[in-house]
Protein backbone atom coordinates (compact mmCIF):
# COMPACT_ATOMS: atom_id res chain seq x y z
CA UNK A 1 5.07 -10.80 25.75
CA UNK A 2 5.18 -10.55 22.23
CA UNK A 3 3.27 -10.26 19.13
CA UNK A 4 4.17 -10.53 15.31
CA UNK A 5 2.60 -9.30 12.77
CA UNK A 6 2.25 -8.84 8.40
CA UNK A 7 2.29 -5.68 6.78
CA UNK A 8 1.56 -6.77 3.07
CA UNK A 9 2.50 -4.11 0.42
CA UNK A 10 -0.88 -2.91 -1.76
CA UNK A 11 -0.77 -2.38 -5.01
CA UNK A 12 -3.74 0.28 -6.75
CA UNK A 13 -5.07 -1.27 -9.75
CA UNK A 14 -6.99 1.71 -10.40
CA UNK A 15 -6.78 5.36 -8.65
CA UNK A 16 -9.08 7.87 -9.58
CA UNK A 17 -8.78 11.48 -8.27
CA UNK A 18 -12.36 13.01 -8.11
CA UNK A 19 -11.87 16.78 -7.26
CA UNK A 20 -10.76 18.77 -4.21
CA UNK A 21 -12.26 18.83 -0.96
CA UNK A 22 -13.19 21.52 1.48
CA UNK A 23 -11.14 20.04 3.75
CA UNK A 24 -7.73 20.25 1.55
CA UNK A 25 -7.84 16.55 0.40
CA UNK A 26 -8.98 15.09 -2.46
CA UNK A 27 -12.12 12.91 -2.73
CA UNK A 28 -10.23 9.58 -4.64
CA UNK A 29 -11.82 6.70 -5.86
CA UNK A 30 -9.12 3.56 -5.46
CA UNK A 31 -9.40 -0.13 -6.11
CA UNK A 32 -6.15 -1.78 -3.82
CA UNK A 33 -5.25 -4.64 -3.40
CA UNK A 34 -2.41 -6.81 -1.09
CA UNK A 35 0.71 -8.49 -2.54
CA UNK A 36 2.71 -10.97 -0.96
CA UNK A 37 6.04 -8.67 -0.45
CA UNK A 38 5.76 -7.54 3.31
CA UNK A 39 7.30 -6.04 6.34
CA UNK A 40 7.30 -7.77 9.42
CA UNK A 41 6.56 -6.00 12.64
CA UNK A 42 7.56 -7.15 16.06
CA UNK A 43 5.93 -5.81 19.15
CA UNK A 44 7.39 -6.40 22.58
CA UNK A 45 5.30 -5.53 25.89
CA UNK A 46 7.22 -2.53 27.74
CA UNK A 47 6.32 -2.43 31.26
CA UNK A 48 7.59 1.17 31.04
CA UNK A 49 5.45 4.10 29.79
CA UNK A 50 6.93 4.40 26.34
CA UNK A 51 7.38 3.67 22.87
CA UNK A 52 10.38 2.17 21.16
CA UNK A 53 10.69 1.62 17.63
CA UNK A 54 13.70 0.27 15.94
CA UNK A 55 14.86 -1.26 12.54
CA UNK A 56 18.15 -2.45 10.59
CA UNK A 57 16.79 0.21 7.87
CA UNK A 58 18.53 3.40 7.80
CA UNK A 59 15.29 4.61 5.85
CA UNK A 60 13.22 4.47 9.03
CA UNK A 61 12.63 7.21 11.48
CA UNK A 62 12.63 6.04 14.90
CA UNK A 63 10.19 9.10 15.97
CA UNK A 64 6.38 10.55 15.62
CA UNK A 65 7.45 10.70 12.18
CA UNK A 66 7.40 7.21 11.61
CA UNK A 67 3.36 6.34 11.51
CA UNK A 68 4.12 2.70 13.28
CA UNK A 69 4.94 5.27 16.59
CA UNK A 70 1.69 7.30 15.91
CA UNK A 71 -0.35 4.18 15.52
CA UNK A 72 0.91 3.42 18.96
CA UNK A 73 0.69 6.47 20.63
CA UNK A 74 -3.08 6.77 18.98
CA UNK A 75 -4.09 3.83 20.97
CA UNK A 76 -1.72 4.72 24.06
CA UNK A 77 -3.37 8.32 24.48
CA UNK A 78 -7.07 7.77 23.38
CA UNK A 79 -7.51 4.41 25.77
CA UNK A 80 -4.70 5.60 28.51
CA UNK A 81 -2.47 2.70 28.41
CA UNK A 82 0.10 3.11 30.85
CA UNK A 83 2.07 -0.22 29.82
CA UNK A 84 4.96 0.57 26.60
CA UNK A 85 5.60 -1.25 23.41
CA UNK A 86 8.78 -2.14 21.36
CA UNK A 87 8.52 -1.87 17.37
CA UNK A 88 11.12 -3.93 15.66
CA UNK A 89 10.24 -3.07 11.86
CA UNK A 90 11.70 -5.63 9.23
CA UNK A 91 11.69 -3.44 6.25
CA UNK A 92 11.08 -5.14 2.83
CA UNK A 93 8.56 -2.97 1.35
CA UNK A 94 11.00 -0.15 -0.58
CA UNK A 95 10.05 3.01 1.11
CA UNK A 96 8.45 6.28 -0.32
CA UNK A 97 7.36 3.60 -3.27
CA UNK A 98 3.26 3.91 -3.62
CA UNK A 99 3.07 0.73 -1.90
CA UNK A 100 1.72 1.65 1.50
CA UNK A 101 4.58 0.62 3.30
CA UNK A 102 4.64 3.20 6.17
CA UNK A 103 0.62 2.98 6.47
CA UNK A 104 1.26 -0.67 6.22
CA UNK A 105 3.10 -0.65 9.47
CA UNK A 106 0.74 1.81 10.95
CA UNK A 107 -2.11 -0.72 11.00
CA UNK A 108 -0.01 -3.69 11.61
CA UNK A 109 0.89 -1.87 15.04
CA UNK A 110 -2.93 -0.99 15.37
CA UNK A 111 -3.91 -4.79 14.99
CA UNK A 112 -0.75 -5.83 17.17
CA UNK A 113 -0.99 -3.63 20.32
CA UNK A 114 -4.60 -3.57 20.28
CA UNK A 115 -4.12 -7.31 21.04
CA UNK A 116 -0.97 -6.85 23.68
CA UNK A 117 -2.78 -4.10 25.55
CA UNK A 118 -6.66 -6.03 25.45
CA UNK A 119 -7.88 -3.12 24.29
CA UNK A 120 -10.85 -5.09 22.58
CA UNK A 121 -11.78 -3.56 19.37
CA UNK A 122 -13.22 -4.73 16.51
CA UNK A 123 -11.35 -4.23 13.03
CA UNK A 124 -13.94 -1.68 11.90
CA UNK A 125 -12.94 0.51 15.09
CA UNK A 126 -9.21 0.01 14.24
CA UNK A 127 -9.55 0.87 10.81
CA UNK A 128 -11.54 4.01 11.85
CA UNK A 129 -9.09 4.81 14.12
CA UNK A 130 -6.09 4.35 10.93
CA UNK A 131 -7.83 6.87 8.88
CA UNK A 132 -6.84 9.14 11.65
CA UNK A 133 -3.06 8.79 10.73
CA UNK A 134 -3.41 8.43 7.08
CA UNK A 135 -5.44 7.85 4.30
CA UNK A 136 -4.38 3.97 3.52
CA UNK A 137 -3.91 3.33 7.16
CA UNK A 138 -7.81 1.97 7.04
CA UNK A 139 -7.61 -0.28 3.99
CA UNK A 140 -4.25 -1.43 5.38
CA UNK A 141 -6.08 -2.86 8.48
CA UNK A 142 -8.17 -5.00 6.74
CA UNK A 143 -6.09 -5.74 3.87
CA UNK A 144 -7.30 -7.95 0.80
CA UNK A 145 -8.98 -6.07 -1.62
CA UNK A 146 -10.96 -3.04 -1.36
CA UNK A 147 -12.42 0.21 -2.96
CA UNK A 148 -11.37 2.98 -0.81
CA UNK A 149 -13.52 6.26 -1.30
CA UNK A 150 -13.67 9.23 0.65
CA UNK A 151 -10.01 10.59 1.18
CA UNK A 152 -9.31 6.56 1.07
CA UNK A 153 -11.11 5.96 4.67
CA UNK A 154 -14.45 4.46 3.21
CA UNK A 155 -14.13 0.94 2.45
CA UNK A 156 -15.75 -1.49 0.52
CA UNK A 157 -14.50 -5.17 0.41
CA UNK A 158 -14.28 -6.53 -2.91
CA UNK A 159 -13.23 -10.03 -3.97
CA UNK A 160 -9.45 -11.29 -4.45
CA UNK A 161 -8.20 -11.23 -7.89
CA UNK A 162 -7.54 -14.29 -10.03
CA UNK A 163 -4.30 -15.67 -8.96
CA UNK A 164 -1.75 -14.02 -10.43
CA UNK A 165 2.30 -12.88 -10.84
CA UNK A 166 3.23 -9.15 -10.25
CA UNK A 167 6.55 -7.73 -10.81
CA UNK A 168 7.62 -4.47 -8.63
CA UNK A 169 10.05 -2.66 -10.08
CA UNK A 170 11.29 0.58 -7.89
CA UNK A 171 13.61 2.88 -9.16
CA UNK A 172 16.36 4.64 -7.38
CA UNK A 173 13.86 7.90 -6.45
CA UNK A 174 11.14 8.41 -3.49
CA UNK A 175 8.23 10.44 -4.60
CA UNK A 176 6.56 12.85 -3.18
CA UNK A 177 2.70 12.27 -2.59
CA UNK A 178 2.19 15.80 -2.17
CA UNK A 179 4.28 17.27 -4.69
CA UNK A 180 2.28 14.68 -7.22
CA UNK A 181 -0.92 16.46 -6.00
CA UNK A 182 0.04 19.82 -6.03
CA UNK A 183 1.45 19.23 -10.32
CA UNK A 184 -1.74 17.43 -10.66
CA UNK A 185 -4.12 19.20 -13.54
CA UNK A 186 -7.88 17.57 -13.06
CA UNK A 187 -8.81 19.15 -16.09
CA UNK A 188 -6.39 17.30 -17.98
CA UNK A 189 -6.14 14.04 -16.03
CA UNK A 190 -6.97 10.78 -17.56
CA UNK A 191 -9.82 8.72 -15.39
CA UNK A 192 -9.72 4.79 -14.77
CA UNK A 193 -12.94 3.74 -15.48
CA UNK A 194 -13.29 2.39 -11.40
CA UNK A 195 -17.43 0.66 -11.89
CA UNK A 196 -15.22 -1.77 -14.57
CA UNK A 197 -12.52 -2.25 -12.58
CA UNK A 198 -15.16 -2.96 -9.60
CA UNK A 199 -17.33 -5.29 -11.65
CA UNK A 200 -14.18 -7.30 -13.28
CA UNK A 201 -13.26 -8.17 -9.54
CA UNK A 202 -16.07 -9.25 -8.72
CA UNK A 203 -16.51 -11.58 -11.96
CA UNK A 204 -13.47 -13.00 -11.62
CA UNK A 205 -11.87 -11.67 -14.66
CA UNK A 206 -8.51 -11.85 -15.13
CA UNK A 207 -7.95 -10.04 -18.34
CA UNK A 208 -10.94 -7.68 -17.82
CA UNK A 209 -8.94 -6.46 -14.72
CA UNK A 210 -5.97 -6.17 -17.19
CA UNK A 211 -7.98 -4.30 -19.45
CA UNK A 212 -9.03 -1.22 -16.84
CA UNK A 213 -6.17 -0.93 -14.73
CA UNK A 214 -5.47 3.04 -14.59
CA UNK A 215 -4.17 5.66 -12.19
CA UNK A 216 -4.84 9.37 -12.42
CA UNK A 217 -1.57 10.37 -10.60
CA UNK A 218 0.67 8.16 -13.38
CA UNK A 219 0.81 10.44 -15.67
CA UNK A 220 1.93 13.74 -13.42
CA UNK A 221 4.82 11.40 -12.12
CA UNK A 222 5.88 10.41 -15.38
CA UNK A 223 6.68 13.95 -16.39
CA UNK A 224 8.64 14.15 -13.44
CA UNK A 225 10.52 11.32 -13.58
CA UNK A 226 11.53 9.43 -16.61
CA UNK A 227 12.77 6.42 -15.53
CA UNK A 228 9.17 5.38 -14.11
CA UNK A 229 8.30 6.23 -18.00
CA UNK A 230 10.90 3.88 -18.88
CA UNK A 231 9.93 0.82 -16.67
CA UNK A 232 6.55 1.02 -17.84
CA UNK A 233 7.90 0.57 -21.16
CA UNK A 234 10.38 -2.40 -20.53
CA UNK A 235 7.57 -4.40 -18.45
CA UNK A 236 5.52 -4.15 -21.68
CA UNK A 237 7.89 -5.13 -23.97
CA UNK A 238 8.80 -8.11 -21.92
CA UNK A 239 5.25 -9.07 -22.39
CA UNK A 240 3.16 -8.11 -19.16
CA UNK A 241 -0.82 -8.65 -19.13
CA UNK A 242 -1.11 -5.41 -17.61
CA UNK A 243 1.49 -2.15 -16.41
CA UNK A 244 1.06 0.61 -14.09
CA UNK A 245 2.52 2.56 -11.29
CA UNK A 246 0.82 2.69 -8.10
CA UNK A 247 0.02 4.98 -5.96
CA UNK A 248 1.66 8.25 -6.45
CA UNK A 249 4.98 6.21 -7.43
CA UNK A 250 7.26 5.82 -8.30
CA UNK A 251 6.81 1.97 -8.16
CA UNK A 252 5.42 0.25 -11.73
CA UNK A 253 3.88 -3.40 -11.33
CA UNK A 254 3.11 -5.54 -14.30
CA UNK A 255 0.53 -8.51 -13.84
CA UNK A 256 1.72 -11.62 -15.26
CA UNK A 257 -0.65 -14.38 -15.49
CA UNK A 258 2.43 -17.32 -16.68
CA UNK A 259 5.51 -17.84 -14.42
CA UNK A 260 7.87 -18.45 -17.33
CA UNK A 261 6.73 -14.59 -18.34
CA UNK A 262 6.53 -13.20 -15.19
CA UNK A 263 10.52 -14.44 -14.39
CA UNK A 264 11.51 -12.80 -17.86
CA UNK A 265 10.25 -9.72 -16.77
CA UNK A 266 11.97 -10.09 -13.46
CA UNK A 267 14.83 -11.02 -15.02
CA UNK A 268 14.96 -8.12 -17.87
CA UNK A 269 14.67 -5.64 -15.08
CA UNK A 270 17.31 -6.46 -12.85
CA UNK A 271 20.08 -4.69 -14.60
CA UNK A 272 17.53 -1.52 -14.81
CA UNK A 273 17.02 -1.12 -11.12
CA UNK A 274 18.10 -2.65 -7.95
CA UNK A 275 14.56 -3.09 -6.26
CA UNK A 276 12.95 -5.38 -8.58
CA UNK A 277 10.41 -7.85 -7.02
CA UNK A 278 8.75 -11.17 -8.19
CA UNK A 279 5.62 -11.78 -5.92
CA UNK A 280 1.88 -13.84 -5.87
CA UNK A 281 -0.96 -11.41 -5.76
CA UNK A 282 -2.77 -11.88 -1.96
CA UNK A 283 -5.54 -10.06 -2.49
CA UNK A 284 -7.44 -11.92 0.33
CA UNK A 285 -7.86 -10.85 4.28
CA UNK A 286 -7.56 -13.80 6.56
CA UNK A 287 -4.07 -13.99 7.12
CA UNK A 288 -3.93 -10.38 8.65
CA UNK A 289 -6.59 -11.07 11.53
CA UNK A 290 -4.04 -13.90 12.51
């Protein structure tokens, strides 16, 4: 038996850091949404007691540090499942980018084997279950478009986006999430305005989405790497409707509403970095439950 499925990239058109928890995270308020540029995840029923995961990407750890194996094992140890899986990953999400790759996976393989091994549950108890192996694990379940509060577990569907272009642009550096956190002064930060962002979205407004995009973590990042600095600055000159990075980087995304715009950014970026993509915002849900 086996099962494919889509692990769309997201994208955070705004990311607001709040304060820190009790716990050691941070409360975060983040409006995310999907863009067609995804992995693709095949599972293969094991009749043997284990878990396989393999990929033509040197990038990906074949272990519990990959979170596509602790998706599975979640599911394998909390319902017993005695039956294995294979995970073939097809990596085209850039990894350690701010585009949810890994968590990407994660749910993908939540969705998948909860299928394979007729384990029943809804998407609400998957995406539960996701927030147990990281914080975008839940949105990633659901995909489309979301605000994710909480430590990112809480979510709150939100209409797609106008259609739109957006242009990726990944330079040759992984980030660190928690080195971005631990540089990051909340005294000093700058906050996206999230309510606009929110009520833009659900309006239907292109350039009122343009117009609010923000992310608290940009500008820590930027100190520590120039080049995402650098980007930002090239996408604008090119002419984007929008530029930011997303997540804790160090990917930057423009929006583009024209094609003929959208392809000269694309094209003026090229020479800059060797993981540029060209891509249709998603933004909507159906196509994951498939």
């Amino acid at each position: 038996m086996q099962i494919l499925e889509k692990a769309p990239a997201k994208i955070n058109l705004s990311l607001d850091v709040l304060h820190k928890r009790a716990d050691g995270f941070h409360e975060v308020e983040m409006v995310m949404t999907t863009v067609d540029l995804a992995d693709r995840i095949e599972l293969t029923l094991l009749s043997e007691d284990e878990i396989k995961v393999e990929s033509e990407s040197r990038f990906v750890p074949n272990d519990e540090r990959n979170l596509a194996y602790r998706a599975a094992q979640l599911l394998k140890d909390r319902f017993r499942v005695t039956q294995g899986v294979k995970i073939f990953i097809e990596k085209n999400i850039p990894v350690a980018a701010g585009l949810a790759g890994g968590s990407s996976d994660a749910a993908a393989v939540l969705r998948g084997v909860n299928r394979m091994w007729e384990l029943g549950l809804s998407m609400d108890e998957l995406a539960e279950l996701g927030s147990e192996i990281g914080s975008d694990v839940s949105f990633c379940v659901y995909g489309g478009t979301a605000l994710a509060t909480g430590r990112g577990e809480k979510i709150q569907h939100l209409p797609a986006p106008p259609p739109c272009w957006v242009v990726l642009s990944k330079p040759t550096l992984g980030v660190s999430t928690q080195s971005v956190y631990k540089n990051l002064d909340l005294s000093a930060a700058q906050h996206p305005n999230t309510e606009a962002m929110v009520k833009a979205l659900k309006e239907g407004d292109y350039y009122g989405i343009c117009k609010n995009v923000g992310n608290t973590l940009e500008g820590v990042t930027l100190q520590m790497h120039e080049e995402v600095g650098q980007i930002k600055e090239q996408m604008k000159q090119a002419g984007a409707d929008a530029v930011l990075m997303s997540g804790s980087g160090p990917t930057v995304f423009s929006l583009v509403e024209h094609d003929a715009r959208a392809q000269r950014i694309y094209n003026s970026l090229k020479g800059f970095c060797t993981e540029v993509f060209m891509v249709r915002m998603l933004g909507y849900r159906e196509p994951l439950d498939k």
